[in-house]
Protein backbone atom coordinates (compact mmCIF):
# COMPACT_ATOMS: atom_id res chain seq x y z
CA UNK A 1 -17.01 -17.19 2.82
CA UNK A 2 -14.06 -16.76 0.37
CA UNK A 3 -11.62 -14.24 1.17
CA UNK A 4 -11.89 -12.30 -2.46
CA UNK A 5 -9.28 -9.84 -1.32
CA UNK A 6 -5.98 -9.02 -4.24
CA UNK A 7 -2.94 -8.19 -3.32
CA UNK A 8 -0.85 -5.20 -5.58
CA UNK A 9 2.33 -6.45 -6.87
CA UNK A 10 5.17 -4.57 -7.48
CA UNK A 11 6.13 -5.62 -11.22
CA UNK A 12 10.45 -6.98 -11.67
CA UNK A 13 11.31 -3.57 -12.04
CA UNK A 14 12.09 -2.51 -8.44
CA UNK A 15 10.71 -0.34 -6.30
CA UNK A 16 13.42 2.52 -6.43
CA UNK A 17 12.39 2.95 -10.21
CA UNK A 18 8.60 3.39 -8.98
CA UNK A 19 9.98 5.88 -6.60
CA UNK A 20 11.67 8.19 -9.36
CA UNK A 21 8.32 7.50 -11.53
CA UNK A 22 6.16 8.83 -9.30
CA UNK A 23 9.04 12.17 -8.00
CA UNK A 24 9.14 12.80 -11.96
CA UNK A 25 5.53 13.03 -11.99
CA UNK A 26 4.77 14.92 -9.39
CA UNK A 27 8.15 17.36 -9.91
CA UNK A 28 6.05 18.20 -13.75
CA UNK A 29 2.57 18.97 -11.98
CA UNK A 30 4.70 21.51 -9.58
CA UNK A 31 7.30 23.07 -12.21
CA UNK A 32 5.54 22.01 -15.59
CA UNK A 33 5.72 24.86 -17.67
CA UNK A 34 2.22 26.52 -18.54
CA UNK A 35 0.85 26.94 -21.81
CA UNK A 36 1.27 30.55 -23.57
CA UNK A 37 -1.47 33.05 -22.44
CA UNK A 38 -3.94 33.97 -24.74
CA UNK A 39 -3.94 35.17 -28.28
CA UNK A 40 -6.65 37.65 -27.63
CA UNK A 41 -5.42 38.98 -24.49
CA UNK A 42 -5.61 42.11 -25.07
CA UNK A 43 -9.16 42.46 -25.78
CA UNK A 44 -10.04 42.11 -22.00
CA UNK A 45 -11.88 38.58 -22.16
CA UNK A 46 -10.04 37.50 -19.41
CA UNK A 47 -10.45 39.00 -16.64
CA UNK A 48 -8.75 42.36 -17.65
CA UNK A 49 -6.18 44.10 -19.71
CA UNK A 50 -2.19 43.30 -19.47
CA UNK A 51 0.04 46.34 -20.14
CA UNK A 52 3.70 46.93 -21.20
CA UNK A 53 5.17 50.13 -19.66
CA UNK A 54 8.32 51.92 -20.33
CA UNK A 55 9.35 54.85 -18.77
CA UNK A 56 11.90 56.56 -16.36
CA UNK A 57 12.72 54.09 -14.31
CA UNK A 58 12.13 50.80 -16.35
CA UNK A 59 9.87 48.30 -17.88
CA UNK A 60 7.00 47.20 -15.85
CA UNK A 61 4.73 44.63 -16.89
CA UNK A 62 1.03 43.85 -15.29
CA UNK A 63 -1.22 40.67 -16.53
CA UNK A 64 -4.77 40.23 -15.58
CA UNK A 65 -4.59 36.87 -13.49
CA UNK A 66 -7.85 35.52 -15.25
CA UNK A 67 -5.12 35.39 -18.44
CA UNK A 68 -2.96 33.24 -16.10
CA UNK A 69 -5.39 31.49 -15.04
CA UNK A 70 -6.71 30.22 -18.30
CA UNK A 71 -3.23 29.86 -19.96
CA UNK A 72 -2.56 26.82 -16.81
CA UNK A 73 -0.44 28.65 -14.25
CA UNK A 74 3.02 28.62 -14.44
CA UNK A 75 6.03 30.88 -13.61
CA UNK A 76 5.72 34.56 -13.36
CA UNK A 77 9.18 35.00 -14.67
CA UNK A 78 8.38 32.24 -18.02
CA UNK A 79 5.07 33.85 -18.66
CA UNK A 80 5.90 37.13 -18.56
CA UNK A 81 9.26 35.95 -21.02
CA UNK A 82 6.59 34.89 -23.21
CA UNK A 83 4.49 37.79 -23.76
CA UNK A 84 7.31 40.43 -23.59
CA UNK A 85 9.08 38.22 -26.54
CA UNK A 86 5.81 38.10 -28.53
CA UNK A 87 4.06 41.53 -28.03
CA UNK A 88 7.00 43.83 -26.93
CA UNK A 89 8.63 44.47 -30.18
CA UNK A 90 6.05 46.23 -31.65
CA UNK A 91 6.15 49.03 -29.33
CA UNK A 92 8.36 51.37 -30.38
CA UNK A 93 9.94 54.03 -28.00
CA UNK A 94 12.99 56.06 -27.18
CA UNK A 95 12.73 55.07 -23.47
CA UNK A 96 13.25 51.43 -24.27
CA UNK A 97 14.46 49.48 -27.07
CA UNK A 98 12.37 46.33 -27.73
CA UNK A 99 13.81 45.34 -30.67
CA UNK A 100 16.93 43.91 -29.72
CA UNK A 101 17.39 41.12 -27.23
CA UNK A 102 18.42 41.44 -23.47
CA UNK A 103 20.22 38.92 -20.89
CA UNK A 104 19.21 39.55 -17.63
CA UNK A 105 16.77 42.25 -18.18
CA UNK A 106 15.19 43.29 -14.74
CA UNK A 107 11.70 44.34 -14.84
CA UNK A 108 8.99 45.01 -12.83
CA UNK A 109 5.50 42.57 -12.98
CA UNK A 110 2.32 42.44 -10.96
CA UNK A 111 -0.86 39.80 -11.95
CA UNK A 112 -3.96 42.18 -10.77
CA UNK A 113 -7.09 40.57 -10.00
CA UNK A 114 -11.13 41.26 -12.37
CA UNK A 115 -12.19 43.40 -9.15
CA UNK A 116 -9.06 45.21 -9.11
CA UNK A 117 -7.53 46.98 -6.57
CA UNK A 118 -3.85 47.63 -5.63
CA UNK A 119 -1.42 45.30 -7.90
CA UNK A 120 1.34 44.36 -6.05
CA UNK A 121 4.89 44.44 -8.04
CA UNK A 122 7.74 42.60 -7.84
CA UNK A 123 10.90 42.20 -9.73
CA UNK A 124 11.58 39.73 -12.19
CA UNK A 125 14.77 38.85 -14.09
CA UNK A 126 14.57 37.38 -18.04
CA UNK A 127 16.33 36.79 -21.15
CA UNK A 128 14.34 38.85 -23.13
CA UNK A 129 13.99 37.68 -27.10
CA UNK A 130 12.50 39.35 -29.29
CA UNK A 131 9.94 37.24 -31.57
CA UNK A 132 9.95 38.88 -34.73
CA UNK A 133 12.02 41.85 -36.58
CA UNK A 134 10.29 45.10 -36.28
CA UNK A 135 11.68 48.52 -37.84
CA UNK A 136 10.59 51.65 -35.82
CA UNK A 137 9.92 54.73 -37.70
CA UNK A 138 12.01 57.75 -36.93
CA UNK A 139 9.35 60.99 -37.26
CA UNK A 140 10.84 64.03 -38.84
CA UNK A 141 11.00 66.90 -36.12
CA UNK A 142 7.88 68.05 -35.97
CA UNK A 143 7.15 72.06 -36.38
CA UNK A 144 4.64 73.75 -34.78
């Protein structure tokens, strides 16, 4: 019986360059930046709400994990960049001023799961950037 067996060659390029082929590839599954999370996030479709609050003693951030999920993973600290920069400007508040960038903001985030329960927070640091121009409305004093 014929032995019907190939051999794999290595093409002329050398094997180191294989090597740094197959690092770079597996270095983008592992740190590859995610796509954007969802337009319509905040209608609850995936797996929850997300919510921007600003009060006291900061900014604190929470994302339902479904959203993070569908939007292909990714950094806590990117994705969280991303939806501040989009969505945060047009809130409008005297506790917080999203309408102007910030280097090294700290904030707090959590992902929280569909079933819920306790979301645990941790700090994250970002170069926030606003997306768009938004003018907030100063209301006259109000008399009651």
């Amino acid at each position: 019986m014929a032995d019907r067996s190939r051999s794999f060659r290595v093409p002329a390029c050398g094997k180191g360059v294989w090597q740094w082929a197959a690092l770079l590839y597996l270095g983008s599954l592992v740190c590859g930046e995610a796509s954007e999370l969802p337009r319509d996030i905040w209608n609850g479709a995936h797996g929850g709400f997300p919510s921007i609050t600003a009060n006291g003693s900061g900014v604190s951030v929470t994302l339902p994990e479904q959203a993070i999920t569908d939007a292909g993973g990714g950094s806590l600290a990117s994705l969280i960049k991303d939806f501040l920069d989009r969505w945060a400007p047009e809130f409008c508040s005297d506790l917080f001023d999203f309408q102007h960038p910030r280097k090294k903001m700290t904030l707090r985030a959590a992902v929280h799961a569909a079933g819920g329960g306790a979301a645990n927070y941790q700090e994250v640091v970002i170069d926030y950037q606003p997306s768009r121009e938004v003018k907030c409305v100063e209301p006259d004093n109000l008399l009651y």
